[in-house]
Each structure stands twice: as structure tokens, then as C-alpha cells.
Protein backbone atom coordinates (compact mmCIF):
# COMPACT_ATOMS: atom_id res chain seq x y z
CA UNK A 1 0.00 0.00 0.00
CA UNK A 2 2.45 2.42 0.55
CA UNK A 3 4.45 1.83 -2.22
CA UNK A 4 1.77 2.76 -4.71
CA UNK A 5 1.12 5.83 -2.18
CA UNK A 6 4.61 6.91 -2.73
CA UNK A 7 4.00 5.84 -6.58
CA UNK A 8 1.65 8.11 -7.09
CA UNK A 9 2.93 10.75 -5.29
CA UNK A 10 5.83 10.87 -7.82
CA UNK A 11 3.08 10.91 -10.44
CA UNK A 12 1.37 13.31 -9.08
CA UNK A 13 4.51 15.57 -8.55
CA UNK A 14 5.42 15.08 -12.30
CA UNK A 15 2.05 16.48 -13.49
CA UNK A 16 2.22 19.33 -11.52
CA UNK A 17 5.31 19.89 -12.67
CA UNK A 18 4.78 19.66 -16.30
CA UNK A 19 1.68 22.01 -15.79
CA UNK A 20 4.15 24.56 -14.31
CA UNK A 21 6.65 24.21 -16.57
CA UNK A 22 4.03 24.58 -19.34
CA UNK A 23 2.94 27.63 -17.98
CA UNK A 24 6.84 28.98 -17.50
CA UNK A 25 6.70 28.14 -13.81
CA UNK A 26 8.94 25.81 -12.22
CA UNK A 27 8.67 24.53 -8.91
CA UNK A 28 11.14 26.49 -6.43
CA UNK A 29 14.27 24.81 -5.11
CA UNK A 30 13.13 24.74 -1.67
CA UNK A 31 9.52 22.29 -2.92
CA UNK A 32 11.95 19.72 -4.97
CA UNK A 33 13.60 19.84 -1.24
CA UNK A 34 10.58 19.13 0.49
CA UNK A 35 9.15 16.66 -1.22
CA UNK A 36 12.56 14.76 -1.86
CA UNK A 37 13.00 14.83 1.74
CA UNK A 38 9.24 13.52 2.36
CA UNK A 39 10.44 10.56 -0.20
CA UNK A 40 13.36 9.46 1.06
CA UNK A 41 12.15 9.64 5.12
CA UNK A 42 9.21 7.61 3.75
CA UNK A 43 11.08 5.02 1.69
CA UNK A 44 14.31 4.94 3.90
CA UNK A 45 14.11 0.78 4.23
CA UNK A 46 13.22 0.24 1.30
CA UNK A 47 16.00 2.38 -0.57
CA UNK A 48 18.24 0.51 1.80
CA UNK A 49 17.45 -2.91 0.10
CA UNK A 50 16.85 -1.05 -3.20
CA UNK A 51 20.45 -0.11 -3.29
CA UNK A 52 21.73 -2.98 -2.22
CA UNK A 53 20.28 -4.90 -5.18
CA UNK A 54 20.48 -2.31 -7.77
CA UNK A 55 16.80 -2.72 -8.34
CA UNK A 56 13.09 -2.16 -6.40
CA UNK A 57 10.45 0.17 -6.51
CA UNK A 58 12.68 3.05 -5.17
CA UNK A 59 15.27 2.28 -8.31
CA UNK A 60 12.28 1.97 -10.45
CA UNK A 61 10.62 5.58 -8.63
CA UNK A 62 13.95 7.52 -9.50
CA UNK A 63 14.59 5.85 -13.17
CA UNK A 64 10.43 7.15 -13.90
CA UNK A 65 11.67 10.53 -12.40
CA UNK A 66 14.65 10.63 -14.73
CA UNK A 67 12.67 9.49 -17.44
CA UNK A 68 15.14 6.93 -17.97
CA UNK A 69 14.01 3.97 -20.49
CA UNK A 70 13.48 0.49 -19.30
CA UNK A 71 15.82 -0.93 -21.40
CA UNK A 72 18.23 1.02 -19.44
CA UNK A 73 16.90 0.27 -16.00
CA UNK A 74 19.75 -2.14 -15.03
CA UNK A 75 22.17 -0.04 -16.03
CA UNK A 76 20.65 3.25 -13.51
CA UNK A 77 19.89 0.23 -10.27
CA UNK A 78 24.35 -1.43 -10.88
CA UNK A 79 25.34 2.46 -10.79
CA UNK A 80 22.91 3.52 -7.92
CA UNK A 81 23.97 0.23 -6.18
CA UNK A 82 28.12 1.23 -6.95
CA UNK A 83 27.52 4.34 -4.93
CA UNK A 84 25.00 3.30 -2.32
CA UNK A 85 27.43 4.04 0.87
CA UNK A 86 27.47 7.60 -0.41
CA UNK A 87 23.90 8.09 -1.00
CA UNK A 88 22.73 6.36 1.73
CA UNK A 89 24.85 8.53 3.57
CA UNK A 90 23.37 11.32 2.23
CA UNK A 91 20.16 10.33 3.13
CA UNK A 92 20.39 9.66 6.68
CA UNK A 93 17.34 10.08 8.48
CA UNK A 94 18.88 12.13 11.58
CA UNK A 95 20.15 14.90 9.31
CA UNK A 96 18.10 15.00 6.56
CA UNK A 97 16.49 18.17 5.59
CA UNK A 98 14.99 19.59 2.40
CA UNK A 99 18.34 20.76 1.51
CA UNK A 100 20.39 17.94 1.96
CA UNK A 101 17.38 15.66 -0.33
CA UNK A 102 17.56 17.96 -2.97
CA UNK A 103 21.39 17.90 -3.01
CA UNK A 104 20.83 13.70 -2.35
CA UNK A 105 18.62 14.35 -5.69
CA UNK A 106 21.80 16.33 -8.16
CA UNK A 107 23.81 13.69 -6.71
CA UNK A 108 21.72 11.00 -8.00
CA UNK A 109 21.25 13.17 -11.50
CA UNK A 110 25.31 13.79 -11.70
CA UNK A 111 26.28 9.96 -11.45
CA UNK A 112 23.37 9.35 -14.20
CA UNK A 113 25.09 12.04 -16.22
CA UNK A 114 28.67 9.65 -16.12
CA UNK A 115 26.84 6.64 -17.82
CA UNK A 116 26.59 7.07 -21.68
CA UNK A 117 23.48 5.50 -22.33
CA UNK A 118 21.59 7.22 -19.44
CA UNK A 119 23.23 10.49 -20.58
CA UNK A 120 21.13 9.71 -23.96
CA UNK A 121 18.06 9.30 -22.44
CA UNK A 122 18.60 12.87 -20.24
CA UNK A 123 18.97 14.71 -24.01
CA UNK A 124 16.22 12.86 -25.24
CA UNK A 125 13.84 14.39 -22.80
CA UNK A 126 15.26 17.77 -22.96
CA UNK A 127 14.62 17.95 -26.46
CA UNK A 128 11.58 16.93 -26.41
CA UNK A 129 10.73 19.04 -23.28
CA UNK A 130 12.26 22.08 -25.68
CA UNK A 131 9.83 20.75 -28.38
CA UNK A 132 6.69 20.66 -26.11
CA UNK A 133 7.91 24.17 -24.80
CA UNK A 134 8.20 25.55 -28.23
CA UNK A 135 4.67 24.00 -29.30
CA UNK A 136 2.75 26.07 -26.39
CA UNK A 137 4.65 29.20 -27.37
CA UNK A 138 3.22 28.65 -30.74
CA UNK A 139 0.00 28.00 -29.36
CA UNK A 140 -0.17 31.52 -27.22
């Protein structure tokens, strides 16, 4: 039950953000923070096994996030699960705070950015966020 809580959450945080970002809002630095930290307090055991395996709903949460494609699933889980000390680390309970989860979050983006084939899927979806932009500018 609560992983399709969480599940949707995440959904429901990526609608509202492509609503925003439709309308040339973004959501602040300090609401990524908040809800990252609500995430990762909520899911803390389960990102614990998660990394350890390099796969799980938590690996599966953050590749949807990403927009990484399933085909490239296991390669996102083995580098998550390379550097789980440091983001578990990270994402210690006692001294997390929406700060430290959004920084937990770059971190998480930054190692993506080292793998080639992940690295593809990131440009995919900024081109085709700059395409969807582009199409409601043409629409206004």
C-alpha cells in the first residue's frame, strides 16, 4: 500500500510539474527539497534494500523521475547500487532536511550524467521538453 502511495505521489509531482513548466513556472528549489525529503524519510528501508540490489520500486521511482528507459533500468539500479554508501549517507534520516534531499537528488542526477546511455536518455527528454515548450509558445 504504501508503495503505490509513494508511486503516485511521484506521479502526481510530475504532473504538476509539467503544468508549471508549461505555464513557465517551475517549482522552487526549496519544494523539490521538500518533497525529496518527504520521499526518502518515507522510503528509507526500502531504498536501503533497493540499493543494495540495484533494483526495487525506489530504483524503479527515481529511473520514472529521470525518465530513464526500461531498457536502461539495469544499467541506472548497478550504478545507484556502486555508490549506495554515499547516497545512503546522504540520506540519513537524523540529518536529513529539504536541503540535503535535494542535493541527495543532483547527486543522483550527476552519477546518471557519467553513464553514456543514461546520458542519452537525459537529451532525449530535454529535447523533447524544448519541443513541447516551443509548441505552447506557438499555441499563445
Amino acid at each position: 500500500m504504501a508503495l503505490t502511495v509513494m508511486g503516485l505521489g511521484i506521479v502526481i509531482w510530475q504532473s504538476y510539474e509539467r503544468s508549471a513548466r508549461r505555464k513557465g513556472k517551475r517549482p522552487s528549489p526549496k519544494e523539490v527539497g521538500h518533497v525529496a525529503q518527504v520521499y526518502l524519510r518515507a522510503r528509507t528501508h526500502q531504498l536501503r534494500e533497493d540499493l543494495a540490489l540495484g533494483a526495487g520500486p525506489t530504483v524503479d521511482d527515481l529511473a520514472q523521475a529521470a525518465r530513464i528507459r526500461r531498457e536502461n533500468l539495469d544499467v541506472f539500479g548497478k550504478l545507484l547500487r556502486t555508490h549506495r554508501k554515499e547516497l545512503l549517507m546522504m540520506a540519513e534520516a537524523k540529518t536529513l532536511t529539504p536541503e540535503r534531499a535535494r542535493a541527495w537528488l543532483e547527486r543522483v542526477g550527476a552519477l546518471a550524467r557519467t553513464e553514456p546511455r543514461l546520458e542519452e536518455d537525459r537529451q532525449a527528454f530535454l529535447l523533447e521538453q524544448e519541443g513541447a515548450t516551443q509548441a505552447a509558445e506557438a499555441l499563445q
